[in-house]
C-alpha atoms as a PDB file:
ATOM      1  CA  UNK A   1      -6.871   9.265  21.341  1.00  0.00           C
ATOM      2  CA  UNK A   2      -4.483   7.124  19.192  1.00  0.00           C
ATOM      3  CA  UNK A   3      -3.498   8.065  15.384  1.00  0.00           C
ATOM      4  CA  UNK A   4      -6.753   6.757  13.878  1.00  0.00           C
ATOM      5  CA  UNK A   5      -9.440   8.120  16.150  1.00  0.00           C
ATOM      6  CA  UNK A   6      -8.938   5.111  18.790  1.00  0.00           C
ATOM      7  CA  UNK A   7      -6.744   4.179  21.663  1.00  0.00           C
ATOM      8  CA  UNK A   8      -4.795   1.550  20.239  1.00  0.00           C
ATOM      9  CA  UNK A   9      -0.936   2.266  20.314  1.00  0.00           C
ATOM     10  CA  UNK A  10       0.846   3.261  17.477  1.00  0.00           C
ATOM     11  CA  UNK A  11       2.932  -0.031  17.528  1.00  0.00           C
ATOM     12  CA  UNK A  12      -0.563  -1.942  16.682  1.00  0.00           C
ATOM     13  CA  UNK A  13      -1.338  -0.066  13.832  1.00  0.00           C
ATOM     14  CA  UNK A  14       2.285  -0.435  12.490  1.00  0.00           C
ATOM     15  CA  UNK A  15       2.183  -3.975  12.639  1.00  0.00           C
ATOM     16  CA  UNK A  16      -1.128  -4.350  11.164  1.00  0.00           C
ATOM     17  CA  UNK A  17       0.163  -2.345   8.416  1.00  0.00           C
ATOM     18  CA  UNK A  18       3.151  -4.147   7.974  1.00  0.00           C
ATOM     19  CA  UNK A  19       1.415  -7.684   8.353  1.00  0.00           C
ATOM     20  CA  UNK A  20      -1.110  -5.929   5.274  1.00  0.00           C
ATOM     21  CA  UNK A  21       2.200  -5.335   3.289  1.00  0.00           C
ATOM     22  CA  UNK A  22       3.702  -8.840   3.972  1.00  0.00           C
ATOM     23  CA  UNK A  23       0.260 -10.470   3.020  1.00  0.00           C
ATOM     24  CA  UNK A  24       0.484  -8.100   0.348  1.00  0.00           C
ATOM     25  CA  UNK A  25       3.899  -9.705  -1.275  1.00  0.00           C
ATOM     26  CA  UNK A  26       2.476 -13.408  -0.713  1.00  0.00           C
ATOM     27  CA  UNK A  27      -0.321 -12.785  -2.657  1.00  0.00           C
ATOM     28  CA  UNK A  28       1.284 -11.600  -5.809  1.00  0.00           C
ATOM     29  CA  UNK A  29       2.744 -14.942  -5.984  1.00  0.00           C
ATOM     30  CA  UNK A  30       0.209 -17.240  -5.039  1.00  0.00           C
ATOM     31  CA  UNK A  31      -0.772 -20.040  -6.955  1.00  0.00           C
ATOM     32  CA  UNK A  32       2.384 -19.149  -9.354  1.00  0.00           C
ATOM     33  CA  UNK A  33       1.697 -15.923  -9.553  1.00  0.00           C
ATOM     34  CA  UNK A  34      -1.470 -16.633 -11.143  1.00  0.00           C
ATOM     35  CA  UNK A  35      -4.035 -15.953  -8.309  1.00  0.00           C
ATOM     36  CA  UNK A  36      -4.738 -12.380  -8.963  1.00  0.00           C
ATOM     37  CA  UNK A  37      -4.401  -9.820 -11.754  1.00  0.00           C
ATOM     38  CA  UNK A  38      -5.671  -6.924 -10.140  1.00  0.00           C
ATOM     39  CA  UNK A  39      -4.844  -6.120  -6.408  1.00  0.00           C
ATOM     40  CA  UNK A  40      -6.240  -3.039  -4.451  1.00  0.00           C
ATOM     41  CA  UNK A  41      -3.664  -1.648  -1.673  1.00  0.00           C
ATOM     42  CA  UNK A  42      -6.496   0.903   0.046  1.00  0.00           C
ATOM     43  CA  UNK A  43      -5.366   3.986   2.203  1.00  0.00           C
ATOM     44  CA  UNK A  44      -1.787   2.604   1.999  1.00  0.00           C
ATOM     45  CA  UNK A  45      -0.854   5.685   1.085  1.00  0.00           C
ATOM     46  CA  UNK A  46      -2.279   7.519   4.842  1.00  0.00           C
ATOM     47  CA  UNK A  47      -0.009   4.360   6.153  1.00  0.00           C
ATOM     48  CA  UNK A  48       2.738   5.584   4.501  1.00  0.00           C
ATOM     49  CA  UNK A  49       1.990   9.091   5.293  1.00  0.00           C
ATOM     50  CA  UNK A  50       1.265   8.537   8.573  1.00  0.00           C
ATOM     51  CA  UNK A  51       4.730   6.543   9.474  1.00  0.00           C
ATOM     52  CA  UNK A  52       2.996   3.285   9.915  1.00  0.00           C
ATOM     53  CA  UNK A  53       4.667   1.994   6.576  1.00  0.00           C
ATOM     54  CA  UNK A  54       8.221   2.942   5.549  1.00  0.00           C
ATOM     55  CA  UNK A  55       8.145   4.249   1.704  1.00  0.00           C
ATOM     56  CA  UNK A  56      10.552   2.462   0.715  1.00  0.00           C
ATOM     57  CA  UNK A  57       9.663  -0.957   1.994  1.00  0.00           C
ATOM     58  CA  UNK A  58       6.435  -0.295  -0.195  1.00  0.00           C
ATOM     59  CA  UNK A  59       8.424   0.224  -3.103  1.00  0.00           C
ATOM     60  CA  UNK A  60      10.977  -2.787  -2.676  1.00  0.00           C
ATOM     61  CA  UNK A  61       7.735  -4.798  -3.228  1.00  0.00           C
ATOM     62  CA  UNK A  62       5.837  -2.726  -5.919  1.00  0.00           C
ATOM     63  CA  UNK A  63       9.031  -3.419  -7.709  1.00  0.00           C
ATOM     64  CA  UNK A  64       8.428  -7.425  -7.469  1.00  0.00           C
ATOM     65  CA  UNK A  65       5.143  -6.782  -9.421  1.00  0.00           C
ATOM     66  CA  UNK A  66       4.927  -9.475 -11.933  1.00  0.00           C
ATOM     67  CA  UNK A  67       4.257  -7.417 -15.649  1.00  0.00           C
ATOM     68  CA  UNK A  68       0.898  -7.958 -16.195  1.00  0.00           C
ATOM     69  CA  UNK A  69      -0.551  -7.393 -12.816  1.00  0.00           C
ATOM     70  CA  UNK A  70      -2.247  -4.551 -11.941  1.00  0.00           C
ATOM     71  CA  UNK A  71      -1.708  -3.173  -8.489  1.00  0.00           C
ATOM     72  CA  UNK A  72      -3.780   0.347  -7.421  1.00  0.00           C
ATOM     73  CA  UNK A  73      -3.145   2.253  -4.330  1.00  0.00           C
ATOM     74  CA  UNK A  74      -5.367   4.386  -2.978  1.00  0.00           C
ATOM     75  CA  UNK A  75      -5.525   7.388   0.042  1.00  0.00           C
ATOM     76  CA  UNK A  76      -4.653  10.509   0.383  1.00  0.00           C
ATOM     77  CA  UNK A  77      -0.799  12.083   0.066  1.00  0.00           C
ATOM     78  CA  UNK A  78       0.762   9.659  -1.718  1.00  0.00           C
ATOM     79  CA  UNK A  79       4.843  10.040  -1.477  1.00  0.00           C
ATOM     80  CA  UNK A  80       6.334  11.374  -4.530  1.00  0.00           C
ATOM     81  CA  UNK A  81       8.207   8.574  -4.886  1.00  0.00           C
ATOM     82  CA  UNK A  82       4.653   6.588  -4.815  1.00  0.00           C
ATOM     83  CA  UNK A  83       3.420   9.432  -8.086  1.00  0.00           C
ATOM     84  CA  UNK A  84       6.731   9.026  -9.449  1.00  0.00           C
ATOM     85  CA  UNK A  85       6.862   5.206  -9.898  1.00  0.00           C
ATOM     86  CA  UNK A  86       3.498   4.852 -11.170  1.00  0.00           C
ATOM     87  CA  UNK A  87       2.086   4.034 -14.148  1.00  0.00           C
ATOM     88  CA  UNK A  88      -0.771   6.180 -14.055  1.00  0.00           C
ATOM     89  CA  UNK A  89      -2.035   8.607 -11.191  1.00  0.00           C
ATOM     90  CA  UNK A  90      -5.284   9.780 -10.753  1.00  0.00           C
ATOM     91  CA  UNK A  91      -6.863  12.367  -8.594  1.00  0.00           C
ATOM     92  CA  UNK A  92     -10.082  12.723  -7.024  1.00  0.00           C
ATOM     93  CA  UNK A  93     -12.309  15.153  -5.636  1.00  0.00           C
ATOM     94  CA  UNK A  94     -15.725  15.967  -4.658  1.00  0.00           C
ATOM     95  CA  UNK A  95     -18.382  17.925  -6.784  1.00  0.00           C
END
């Protein structure tokens, strides 16, 4: 059984990941930056954890983020780096 519960190899899910992230960086300048002021990034922190996205390639674009935009990641074990950068971090469980 592969990384996510199926039998792809590993090198599929990194390059879906990293295709995400690339699609990811186009979009927060489409239409002039203007296409989006809110973009969800979900689980890319279990990519990250996981080795399927490098941290700091993550980073090089969160730091691109036009002001004004709004960009949330979500998944478990977010890097430090990921908590450290942020503007606000949030933490939920189950009651």
């Amino acid at each position: 059984m592969g990384i996510l519960g199926d039998k792809l190899p590993r090198e599929d899910h990194i390059k879906a990941a990293e295709n995400a992230l690339e699609h990811f960086r186009e979009e927060l300048f489409r239409g002039g930056g203007k296409a989006w002021d809110l973009i969800v990034l979900d689980e890319i922190n279990v990519a990250t954890s996981l080795g399927l996205l490098k941290k700091e390639n993550v980073l090089s674009i969160l730091k691109l983020v036009p002001q004004g935009k709004i960009v949330i990641l979500t998944g478990r074990a977010a890097p430090q780096e990921f908590l450290d950068n942020a503007h606000l971090v949030t933490e939920m469980k189950e009651v």
